[in-house]
C-alpha atoms as a PDB file:
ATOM      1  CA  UNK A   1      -9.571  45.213  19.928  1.00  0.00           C
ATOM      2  CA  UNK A   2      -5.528  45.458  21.204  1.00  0.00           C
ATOM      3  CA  UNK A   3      -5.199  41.935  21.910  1.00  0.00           C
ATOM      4  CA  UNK A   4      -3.356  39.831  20.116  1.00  0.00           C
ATOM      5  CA  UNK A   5      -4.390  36.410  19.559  1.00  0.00           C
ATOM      6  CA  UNK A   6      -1.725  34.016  20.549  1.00  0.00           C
ATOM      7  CA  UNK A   7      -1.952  30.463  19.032  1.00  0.00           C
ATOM      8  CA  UNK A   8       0.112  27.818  20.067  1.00  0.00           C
ATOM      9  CA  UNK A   9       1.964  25.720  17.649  1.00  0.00           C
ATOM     10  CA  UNK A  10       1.822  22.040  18.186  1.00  0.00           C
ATOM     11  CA  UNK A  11       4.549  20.021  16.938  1.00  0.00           C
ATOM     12  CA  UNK A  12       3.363  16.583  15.640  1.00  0.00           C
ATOM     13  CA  UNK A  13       5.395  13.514  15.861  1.00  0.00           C
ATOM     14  CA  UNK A  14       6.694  12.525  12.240  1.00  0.00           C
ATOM     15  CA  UNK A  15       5.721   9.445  11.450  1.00  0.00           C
ATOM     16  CA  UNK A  16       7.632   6.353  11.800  1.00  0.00           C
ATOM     17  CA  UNK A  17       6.972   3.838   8.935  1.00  0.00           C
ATOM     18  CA  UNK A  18       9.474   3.175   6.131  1.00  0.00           C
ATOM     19  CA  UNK A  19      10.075   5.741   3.553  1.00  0.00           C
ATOM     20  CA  UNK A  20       8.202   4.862   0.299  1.00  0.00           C
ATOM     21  CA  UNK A  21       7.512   6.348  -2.848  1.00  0.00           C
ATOM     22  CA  UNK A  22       4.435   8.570  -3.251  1.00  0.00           C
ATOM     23  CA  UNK A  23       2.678   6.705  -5.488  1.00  0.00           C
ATOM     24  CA  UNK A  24       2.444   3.732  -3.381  1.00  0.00           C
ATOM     25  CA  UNK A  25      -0.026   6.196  -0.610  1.00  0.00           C
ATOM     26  CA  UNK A  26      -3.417   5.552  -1.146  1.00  0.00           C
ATOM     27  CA  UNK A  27      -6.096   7.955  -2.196  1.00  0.00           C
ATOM     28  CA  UNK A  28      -7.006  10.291   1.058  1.00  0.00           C
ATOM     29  CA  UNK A  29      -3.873   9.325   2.914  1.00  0.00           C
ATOM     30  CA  UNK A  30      -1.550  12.134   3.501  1.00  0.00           C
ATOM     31  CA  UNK A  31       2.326  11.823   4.057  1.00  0.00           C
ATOM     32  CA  UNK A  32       5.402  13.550   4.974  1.00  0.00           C
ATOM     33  CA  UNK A  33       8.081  14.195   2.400  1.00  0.00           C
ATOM     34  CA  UNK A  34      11.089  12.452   3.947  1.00  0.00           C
ATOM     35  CA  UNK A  35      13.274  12.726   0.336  1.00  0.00           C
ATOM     36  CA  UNK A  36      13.288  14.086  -2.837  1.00  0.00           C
ATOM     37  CA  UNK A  37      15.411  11.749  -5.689  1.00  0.00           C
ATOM     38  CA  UNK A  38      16.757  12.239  -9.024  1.00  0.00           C
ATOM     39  CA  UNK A  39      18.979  14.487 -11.377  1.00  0.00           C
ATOM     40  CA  UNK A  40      19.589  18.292 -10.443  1.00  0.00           C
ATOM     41  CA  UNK A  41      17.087  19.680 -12.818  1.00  0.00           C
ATOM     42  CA  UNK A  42      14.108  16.976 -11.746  1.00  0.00           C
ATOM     43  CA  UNK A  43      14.687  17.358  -8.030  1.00  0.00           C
ATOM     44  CA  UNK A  44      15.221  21.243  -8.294  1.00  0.00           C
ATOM     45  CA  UNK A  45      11.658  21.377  -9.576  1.00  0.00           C
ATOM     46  CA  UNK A  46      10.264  19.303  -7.523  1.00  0.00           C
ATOM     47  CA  UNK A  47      11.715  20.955  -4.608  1.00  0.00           C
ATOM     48  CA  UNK A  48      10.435  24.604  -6.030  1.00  0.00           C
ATOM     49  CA  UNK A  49       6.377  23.074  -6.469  1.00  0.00           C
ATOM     50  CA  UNK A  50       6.968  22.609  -2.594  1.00  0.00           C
ATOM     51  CA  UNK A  51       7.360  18.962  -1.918  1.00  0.00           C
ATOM     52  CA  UNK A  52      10.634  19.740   0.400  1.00  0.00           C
ATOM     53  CA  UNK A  53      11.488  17.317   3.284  1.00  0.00           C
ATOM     54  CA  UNK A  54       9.284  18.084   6.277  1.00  0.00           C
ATOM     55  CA  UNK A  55       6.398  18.829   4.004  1.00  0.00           C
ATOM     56  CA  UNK A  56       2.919  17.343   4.170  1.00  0.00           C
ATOM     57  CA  UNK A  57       0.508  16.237   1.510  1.00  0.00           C
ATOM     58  CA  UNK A  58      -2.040  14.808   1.244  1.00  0.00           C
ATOM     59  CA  UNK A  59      -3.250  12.151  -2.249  1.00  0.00           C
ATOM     60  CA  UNK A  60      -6.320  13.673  -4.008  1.00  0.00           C
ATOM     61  CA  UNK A  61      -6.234  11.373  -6.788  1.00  0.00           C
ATOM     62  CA  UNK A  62      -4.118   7.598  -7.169  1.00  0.00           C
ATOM     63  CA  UNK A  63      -5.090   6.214 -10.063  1.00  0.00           C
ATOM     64  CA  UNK A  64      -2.834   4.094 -12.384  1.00  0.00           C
ATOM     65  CA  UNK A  65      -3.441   5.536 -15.424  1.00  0.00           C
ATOM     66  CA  UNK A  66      -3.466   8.798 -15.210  1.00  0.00           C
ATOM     67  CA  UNK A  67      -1.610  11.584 -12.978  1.00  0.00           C
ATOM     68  CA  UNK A  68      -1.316  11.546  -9.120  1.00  0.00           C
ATOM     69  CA  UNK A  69      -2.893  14.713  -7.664  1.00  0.00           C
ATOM     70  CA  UNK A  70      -1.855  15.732  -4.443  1.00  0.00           C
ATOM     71  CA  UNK A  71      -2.520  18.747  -2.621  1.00  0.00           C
ATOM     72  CA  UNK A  72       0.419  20.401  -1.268  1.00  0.00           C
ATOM     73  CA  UNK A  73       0.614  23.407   1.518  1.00  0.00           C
ATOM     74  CA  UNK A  74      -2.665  23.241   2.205  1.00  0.00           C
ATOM     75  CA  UNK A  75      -4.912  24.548  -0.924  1.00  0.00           C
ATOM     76  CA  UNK A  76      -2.401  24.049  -3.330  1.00  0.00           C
ATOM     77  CA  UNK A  77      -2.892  20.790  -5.848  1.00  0.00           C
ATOM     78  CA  UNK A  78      -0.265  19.532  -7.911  1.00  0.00           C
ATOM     79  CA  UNK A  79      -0.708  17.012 -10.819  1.00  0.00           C
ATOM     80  CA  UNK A  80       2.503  14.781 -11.670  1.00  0.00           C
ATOM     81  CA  UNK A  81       3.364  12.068 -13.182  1.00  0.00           C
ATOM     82  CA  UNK A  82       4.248   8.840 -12.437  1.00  0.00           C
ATOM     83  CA  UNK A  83       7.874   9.233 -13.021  1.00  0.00           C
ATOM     84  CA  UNK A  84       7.758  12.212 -10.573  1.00  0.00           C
ATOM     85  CA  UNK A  85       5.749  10.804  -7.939  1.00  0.00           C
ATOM     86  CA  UNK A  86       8.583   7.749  -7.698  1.00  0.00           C
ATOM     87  CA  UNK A  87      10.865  10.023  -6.826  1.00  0.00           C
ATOM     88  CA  UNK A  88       9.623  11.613  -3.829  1.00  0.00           C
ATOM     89  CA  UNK A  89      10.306   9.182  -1.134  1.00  0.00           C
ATOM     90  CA  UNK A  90       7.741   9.338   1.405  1.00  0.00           C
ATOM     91  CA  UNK A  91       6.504   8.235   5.217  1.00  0.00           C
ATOM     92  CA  UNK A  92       2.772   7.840   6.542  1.00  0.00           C
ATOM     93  CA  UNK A  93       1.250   7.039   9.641  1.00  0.00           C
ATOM     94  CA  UNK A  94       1.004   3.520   8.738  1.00  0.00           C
ATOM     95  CA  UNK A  95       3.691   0.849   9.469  1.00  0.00           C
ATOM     96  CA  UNK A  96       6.410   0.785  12.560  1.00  0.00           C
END
């Protein structure tokens, strides 16, 4: 076949609520990575498992006592804890 396919990228409208911290997204909800917080090291790390600003995830798992499980680029799943997950600040869909 010489065609090429040609698919047009859509650019979505961030989302407007307040920034939060990831853990506060419920189970299913996904979210845009508005800022990552903390010492060089902790942020650095974060930044290199892919939660940069811009990116989307999406909450697999939100349960209190154990580790938040997001997945992250699509099929990639991450499992932090607590501590981490406060420090990537956050916006969803919800809120104005």
């Amino acid at each position: 076949m010489g065609s090429k396919l040609s698919i047009p990228l859509r650019v979505k409208e961030a989302p407007t609520g307040p920034m939060m911290p990831l853990t506060m997204v419920n189970r299913g909800e996904a979210a845009i990575v508005r800022k990552v917080k903390g010492c060089g090291t902790v942020r650095q790390r974060l930044l290199d498992l892919g939660l940069n600003p811009g990116a989307t995830v999406q909450v697999l798992k939100n349960e209190s006592a154990s580790p938040m499980i997001i997945a992250v680029k699509g099929d990639g799943r991450l499992a932090l804890d607590r501590k981490m997950t406060h420090r990537v600040m956050v916006t969803t869909g919800a809120g104005g």
